[in-house]
C-alpha atoms as a PDB file:
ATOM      1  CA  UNK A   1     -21.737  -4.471  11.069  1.00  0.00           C
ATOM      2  CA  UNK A   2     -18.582  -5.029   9.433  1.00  0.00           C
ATOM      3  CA  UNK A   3     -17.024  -8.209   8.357  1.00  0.00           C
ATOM      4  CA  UNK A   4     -14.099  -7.502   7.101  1.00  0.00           C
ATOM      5  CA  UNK A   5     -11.310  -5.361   7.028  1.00  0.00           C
ATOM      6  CA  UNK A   6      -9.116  -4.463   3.546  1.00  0.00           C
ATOM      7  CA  UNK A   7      -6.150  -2.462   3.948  1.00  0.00           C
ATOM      8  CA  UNK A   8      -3.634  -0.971   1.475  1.00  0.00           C
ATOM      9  CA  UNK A   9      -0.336  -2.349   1.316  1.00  0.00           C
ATOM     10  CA  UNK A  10       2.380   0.892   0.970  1.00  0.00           C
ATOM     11  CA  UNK A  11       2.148   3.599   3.677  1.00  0.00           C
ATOM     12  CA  UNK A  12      -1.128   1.553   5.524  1.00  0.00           C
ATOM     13  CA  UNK A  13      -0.150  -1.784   6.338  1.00  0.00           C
ATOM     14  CA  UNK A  14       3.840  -1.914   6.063  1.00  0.00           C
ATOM     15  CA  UNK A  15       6.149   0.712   5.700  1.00  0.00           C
ATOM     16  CA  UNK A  16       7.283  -0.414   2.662  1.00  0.00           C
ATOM     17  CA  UNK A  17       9.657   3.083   1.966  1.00  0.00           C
ATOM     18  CA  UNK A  18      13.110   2.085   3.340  1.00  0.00           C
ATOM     19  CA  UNK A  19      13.553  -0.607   1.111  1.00  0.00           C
ATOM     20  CA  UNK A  20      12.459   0.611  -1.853  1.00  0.00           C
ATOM     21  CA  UNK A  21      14.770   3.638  -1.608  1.00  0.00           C
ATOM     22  CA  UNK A  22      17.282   0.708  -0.891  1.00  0.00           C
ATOM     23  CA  UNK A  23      17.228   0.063  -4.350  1.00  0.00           C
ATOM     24  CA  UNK A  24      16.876   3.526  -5.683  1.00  0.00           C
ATOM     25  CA  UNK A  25      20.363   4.517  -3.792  1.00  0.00           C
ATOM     26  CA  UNK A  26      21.971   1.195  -5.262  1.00  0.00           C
ATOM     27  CA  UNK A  27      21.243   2.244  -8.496  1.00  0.00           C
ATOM     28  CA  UNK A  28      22.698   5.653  -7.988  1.00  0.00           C
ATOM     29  CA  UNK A  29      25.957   4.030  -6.211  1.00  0.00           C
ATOM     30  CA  UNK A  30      26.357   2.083  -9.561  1.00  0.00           C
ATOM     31  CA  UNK A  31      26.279   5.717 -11.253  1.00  0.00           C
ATOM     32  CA  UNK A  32      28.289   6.863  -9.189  1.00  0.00           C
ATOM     33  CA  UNK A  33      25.873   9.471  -7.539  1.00  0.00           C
ATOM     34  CA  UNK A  34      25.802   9.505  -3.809  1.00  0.00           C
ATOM     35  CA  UNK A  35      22.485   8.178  -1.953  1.00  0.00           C
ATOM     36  CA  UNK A  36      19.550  10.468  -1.461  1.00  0.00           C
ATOM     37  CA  UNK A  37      18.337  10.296   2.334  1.00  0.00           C
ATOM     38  CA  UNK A  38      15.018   8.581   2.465  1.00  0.00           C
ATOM     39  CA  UNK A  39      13.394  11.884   3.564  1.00  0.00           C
ATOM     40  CA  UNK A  40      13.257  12.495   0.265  1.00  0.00           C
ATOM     41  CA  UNK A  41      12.090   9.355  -1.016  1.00  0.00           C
ATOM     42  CA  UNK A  42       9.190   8.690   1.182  1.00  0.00           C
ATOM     43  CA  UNK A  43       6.784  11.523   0.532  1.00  0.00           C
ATOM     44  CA  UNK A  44       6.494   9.557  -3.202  1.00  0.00           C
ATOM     45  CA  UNK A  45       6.570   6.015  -2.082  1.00  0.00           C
ATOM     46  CA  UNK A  46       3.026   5.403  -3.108  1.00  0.00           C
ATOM     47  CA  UNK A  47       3.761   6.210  -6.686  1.00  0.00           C
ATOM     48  CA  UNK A  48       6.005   3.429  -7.426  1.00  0.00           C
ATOM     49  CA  UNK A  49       9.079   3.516  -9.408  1.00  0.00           C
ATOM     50  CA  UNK A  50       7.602   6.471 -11.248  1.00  0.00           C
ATOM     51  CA  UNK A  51       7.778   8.580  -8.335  1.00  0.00           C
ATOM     52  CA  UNK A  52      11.311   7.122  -6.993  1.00  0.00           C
ATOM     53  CA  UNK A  53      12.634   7.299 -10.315  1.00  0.00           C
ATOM     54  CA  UNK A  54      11.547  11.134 -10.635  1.00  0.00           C
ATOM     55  CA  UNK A  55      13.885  11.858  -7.459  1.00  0.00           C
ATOM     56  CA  UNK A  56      16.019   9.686  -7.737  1.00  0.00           C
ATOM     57  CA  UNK A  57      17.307  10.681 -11.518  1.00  0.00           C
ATOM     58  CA  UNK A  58      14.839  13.454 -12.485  1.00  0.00           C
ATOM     59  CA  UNK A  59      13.437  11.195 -15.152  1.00  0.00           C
ATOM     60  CA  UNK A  60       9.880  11.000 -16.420  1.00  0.00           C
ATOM     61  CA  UNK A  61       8.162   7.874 -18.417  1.00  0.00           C
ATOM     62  CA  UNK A  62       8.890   9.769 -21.407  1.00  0.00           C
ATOM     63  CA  UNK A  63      12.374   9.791 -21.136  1.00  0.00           C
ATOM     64  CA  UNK A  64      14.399   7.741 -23.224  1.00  0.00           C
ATOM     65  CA  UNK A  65      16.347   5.434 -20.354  1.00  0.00           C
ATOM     66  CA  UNK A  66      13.111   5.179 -18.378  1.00  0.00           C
ATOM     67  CA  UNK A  67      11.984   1.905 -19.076  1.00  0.00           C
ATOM     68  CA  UNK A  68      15.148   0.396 -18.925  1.00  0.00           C
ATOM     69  CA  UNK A  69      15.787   2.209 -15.947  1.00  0.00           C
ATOM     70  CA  UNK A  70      11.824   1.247 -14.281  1.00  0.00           C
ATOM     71  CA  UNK A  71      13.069  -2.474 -15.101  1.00  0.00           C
ATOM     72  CA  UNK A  72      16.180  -2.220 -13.165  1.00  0.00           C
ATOM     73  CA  UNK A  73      14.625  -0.504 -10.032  1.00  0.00           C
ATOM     74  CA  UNK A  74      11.891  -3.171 -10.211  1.00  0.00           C
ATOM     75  CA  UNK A  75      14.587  -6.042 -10.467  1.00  0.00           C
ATOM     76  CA  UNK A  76      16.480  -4.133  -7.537  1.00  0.00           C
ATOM     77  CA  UNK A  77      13.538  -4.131  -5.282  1.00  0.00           C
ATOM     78  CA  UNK A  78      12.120  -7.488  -5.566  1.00  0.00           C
ATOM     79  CA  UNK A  79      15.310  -9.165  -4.559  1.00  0.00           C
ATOM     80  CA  UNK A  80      14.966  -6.591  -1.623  1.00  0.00           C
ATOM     81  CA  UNK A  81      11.547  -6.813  -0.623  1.00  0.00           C
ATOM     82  CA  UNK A  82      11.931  -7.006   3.291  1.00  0.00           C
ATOM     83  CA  UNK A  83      15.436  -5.670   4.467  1.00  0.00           C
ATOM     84  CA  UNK A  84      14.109  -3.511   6.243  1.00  0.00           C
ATOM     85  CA  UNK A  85      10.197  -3.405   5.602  1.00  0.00           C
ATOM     86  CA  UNK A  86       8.005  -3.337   8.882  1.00  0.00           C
ATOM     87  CA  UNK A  87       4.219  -3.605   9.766  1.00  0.00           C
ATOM     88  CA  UNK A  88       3.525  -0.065  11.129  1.00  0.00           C
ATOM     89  CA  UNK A  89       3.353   0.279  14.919  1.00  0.00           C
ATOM     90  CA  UNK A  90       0.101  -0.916  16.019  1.00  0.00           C
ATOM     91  CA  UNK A  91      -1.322  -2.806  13.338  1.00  0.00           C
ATOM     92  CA  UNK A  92      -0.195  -6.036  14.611  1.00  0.00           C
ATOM     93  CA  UNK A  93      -2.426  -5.391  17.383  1.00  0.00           C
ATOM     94  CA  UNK A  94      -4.934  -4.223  15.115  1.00  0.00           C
ATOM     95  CA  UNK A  95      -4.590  -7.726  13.152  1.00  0.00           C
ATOM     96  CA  UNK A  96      -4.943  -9.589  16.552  1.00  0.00           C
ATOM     97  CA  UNK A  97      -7.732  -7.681  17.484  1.00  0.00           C
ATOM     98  CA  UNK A  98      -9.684  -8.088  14.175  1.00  0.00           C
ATOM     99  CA  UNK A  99      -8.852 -11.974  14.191  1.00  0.00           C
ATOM    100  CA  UNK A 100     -10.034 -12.050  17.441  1.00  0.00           C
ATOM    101  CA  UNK A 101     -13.434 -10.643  16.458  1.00  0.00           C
ATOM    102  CA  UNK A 102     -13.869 -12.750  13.781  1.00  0.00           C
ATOM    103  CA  UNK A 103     -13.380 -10.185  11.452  1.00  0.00           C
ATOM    104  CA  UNK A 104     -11.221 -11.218   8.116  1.00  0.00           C
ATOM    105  CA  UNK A 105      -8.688  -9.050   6.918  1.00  0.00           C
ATOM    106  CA  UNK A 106      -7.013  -8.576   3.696  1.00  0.00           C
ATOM    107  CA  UNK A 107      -4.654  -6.861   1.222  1.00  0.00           C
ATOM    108  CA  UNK A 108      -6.062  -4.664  -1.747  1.00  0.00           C
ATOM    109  CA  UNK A 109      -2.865  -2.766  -2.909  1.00  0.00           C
ATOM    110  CA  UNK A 110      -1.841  -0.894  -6.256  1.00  0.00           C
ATOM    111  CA  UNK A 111       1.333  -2.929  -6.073  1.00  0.00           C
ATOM    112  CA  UNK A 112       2.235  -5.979  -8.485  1.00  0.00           C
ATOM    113  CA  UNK A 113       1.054  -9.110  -7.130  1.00  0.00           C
ATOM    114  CA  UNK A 114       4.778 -10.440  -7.951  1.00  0.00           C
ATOM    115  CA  UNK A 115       5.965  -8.061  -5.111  1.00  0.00           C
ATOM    116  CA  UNK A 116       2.718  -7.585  -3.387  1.00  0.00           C
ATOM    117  CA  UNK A 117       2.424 -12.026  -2.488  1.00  0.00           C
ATOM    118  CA  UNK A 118       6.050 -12.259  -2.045  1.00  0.00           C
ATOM    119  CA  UNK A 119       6.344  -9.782   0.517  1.00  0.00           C
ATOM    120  CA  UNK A 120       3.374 -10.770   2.256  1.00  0.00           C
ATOM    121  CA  UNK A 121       5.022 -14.089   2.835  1.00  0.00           C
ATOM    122  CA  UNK A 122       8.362 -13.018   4.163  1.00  0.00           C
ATOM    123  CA  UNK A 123       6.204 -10.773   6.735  1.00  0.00           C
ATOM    124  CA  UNK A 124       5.115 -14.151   7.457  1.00  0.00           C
ATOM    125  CA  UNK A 125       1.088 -13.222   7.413  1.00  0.00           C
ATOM    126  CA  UNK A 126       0.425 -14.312   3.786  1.00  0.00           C
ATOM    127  CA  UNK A 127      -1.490 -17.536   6.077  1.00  0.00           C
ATOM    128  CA  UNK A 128      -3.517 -14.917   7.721  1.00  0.00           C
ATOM    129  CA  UNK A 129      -4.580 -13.006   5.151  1.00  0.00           C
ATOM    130  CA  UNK A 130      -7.951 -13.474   3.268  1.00  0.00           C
ATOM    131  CA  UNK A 131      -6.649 -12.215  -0.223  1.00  0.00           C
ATOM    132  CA  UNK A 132      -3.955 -10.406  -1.985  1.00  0.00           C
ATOM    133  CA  UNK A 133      -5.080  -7.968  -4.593  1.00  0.00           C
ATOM    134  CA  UNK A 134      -2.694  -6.704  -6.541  1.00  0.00           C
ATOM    135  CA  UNK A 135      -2.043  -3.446  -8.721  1.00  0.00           C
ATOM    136  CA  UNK A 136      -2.487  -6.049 -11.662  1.00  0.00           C
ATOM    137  CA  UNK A 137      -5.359  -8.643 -10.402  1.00  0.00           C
ATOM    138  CA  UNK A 138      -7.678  -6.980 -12.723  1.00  0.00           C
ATOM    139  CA  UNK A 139      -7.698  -4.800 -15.338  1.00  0.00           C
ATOM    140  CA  UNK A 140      -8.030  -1.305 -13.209  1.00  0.00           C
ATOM    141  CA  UNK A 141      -6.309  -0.021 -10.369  1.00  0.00           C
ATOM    142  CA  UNK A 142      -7.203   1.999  -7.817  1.00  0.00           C
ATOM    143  CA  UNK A 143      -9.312   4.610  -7.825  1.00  0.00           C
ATOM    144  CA  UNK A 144     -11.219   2.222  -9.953  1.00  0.00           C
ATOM    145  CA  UNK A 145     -13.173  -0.181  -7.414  1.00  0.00           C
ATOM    146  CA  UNK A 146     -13.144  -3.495  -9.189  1.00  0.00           C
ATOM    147  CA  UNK A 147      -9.586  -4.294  -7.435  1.00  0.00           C
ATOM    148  CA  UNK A 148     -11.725  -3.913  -3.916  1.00  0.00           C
ATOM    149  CA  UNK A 149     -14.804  -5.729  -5.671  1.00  0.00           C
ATOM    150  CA  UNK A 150     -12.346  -8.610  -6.855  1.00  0.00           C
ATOM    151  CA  UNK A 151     -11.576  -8.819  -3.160  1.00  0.00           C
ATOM    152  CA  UNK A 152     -15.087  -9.056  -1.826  1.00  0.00           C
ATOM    153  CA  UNK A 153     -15.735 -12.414  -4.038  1.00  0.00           C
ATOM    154  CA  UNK A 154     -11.951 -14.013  -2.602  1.00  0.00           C
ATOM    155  CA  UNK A 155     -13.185 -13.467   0.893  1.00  0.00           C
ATOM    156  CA  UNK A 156     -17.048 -13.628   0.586  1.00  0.00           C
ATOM    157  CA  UNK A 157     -18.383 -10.619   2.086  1.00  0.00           C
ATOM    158  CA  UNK A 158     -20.556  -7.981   0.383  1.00  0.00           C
ATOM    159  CA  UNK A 159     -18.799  -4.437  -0.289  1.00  0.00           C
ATOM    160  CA  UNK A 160     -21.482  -3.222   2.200  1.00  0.00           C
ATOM    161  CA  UNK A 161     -19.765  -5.201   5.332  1.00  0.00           C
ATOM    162  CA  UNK A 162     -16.446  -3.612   4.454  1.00  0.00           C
ATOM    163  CA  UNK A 163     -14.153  -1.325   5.467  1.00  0.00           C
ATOM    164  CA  UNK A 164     -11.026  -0.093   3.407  1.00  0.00           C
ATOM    165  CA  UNK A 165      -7.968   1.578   5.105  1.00  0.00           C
ATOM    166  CA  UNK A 166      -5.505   3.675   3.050  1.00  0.00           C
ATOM    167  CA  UNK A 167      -3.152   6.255   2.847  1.00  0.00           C
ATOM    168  CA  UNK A 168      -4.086   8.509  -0.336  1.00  0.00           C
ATOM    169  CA  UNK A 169      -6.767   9.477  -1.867  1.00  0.00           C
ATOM    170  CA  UNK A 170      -7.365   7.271  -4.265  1.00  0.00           C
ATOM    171  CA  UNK A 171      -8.294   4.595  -1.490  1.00  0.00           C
ATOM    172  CA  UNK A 172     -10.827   6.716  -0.139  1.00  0.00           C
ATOM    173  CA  UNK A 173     -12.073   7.303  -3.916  1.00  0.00           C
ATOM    174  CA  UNK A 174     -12.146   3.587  -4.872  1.00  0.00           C
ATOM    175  CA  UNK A 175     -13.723   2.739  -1.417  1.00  0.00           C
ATOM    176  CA  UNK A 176     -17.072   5.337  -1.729  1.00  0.00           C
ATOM    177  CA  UNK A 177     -16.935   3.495  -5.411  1.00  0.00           C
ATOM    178  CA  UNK A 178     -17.534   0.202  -3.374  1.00  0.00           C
ATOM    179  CA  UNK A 179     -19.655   1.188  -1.394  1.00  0.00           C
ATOM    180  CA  UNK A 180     -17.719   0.721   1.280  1.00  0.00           C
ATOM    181  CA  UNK A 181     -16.502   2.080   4.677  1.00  0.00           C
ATOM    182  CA  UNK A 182     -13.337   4.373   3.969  1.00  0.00           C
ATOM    183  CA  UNK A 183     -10.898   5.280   6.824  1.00  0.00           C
ATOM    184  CA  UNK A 184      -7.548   6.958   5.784  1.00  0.00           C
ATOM    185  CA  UNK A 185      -4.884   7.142   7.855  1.00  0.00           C
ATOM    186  CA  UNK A 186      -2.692  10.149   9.018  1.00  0.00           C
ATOM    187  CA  UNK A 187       0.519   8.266   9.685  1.00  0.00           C
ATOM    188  CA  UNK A 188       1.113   7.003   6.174  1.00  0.00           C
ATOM    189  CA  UNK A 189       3.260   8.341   2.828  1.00  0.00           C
ATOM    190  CA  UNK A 190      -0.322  11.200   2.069  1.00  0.00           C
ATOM    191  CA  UNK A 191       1.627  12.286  -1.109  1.00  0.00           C
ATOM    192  CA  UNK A 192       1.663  15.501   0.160  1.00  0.00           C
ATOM    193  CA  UNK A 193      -2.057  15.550   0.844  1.00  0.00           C
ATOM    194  CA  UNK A 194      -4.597  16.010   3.990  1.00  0.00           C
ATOM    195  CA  UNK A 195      -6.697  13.450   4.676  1.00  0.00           C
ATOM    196  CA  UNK A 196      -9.199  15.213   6.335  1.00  0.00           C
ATOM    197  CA  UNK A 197      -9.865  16.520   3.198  1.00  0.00           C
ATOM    198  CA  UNK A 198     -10.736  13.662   1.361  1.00  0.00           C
ATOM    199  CA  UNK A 199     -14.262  12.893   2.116  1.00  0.00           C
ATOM    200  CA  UNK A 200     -13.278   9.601   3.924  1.00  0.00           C
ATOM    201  CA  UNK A 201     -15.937   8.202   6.496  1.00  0.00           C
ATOM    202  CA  UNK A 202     -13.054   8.098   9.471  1.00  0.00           C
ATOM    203  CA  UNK A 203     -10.069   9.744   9.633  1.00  0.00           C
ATOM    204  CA  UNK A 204      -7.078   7.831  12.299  1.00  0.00           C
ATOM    205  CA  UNK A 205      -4.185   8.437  13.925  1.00  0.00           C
ATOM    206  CA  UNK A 206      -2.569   5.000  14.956  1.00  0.00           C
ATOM    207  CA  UNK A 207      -3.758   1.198  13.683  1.00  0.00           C
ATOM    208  CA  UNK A 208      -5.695   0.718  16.730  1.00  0.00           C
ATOM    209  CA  UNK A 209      -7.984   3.979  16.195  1.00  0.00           C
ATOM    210  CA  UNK A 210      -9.184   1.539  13.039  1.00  0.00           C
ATOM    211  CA  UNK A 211     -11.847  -0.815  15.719  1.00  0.00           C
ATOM    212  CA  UNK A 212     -13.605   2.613  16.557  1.00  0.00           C
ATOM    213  CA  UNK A 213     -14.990   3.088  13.362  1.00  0.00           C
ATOM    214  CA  UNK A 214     -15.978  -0.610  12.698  1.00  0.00           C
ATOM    215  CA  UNK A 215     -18.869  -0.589  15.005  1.00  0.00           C
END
C-alpha cells in the first residue's frame, strides 16, 4: 500500500511556465527585443534557465555572457515566483483526497530550494507539505535517486510505500532507482517526449487519475 505521495514541482504540481518566461521577456524588453510568446517557452520549462536562456537569446553555458546572463534570469524570477504560477487543474483535489486518506505528500523537485521553499509558501501549502527537496538538497539531482531517498527519511516512509509523479523522464528514471512507484503525467512540459514511452508504472491524464494507481 502506499504511504505517500512525492510529486515534482515544474510541469507536475504547478505550472510554474508563465512566470518564468515573465522574466525571460523582461530581460529581452531591457534589450530591447520584443517578448517571445510563452508557446515557445514552455516546451523547455523543465530545463531551467538553460533551456529559457537557449530561446530566449540563443545562448549556451559556454557562451561568454551566460553566466552573467543565468544570474540575472535567476534574480528576475525569484522576485517573480507566483504572478501568475498555478497548481494544475485537479491536483488540489488530488491533495485533498490524499490528505484525506492519510496519505502524506511532498515535493522532490530539480529546482533550487531558494525558489523551490519560497514558492511553496506563497501557494500557501508549504504547511501541508511533508518535505521540500530541492535541485540542491543533496549532492545529485534527478535522475540520480538520493534527492527522492533524502525525502523518504524527512517524511518517514520506506521508498517501497512510495509513489513519485513527474513530467520527464528523468522522474520516472530516478523513481525505478528508488524503488519506487513511478506515474508520469501527460499534461505536463514532456520536453518534447512521450511518456508512454518511458517505462513508468502508470501513465495519467488529469491529477485525479493519480488515486487509481495508488491502490
Amino acid at each position: 500500500m502506499i504511504e505517500a505521495v512525492l510529486f515534482d514541482l515544474d510541469g507536475t504540481f504547478a505550472d510554474t511556465a508563465p512566470d518564468l518566461a515573465y522574466a525571460l521577456n523582461v530581460m529581452r524588453s531591457t534589450r530591447r527585443l520584443p517578448p517571445i510568446p510563452e508557446s515557445a517557452t514552455r516546451p523547455v520549462t523543465s530545463h531551467g534557465a538553460r533551456g529559457l536562456l537557449g530561446v530566449g537569446f540563443g545562448i549556451t553555458p559556454e557562451h561568454a555572457d551566460y553566466v552573467a546572463m543565468r544570474q540575472e534570469f535567476l534574480e528576475l524570477y525569484a522576485t517573480n515566483l507566483c504572478r501568475e504560477t498555478r497548481l494544475f487543474p485537479g491536483m488540489g483535489e488530488l491533495l485533498q483526497s490524499l490528505e484525506a486518506r492519510k496519505i502524506v505528500w511532498g515535493i522532490v523537485t530539480n529546482k533550487a530550494e531558494r525558489f523551490a521553499k519560497p514558492l511553496m509558501e506563497q501557494l500557501q501549502l508549504h504547511e501541508r507539505s511533508a518535505c521540500v527537496v530541492g535541485g540542491d538538497t543533496t549532492p545529485r539531482m534527478k535522475p540520480h535517486p538520493e534527492p527522492l531517498f533524502a525525502a523518504c527519511r524527512l517524511i518517514g516512509v520506506e521508498p517501497g510505500r512510495c509513489a513519485y509523479v513527474g513530467d520527464d523522464r528523468r522522474d520516472v528514471e530516478a523513481a525505478c532507482a528508488a524503488g519506487m512507484r513511478s506515474i508520469a503525467v501527460r499534461y505536463g512540459y514532456l520536453n518534447g517526449g512521450e511518456p508512454d514511452g518511458w517505462g513508468a508504472d502508470a501513465v495519467v491524464d488529469c491529477p485525479e487519475d493519480v488515486l487509481k494507481h495508488l491502490a
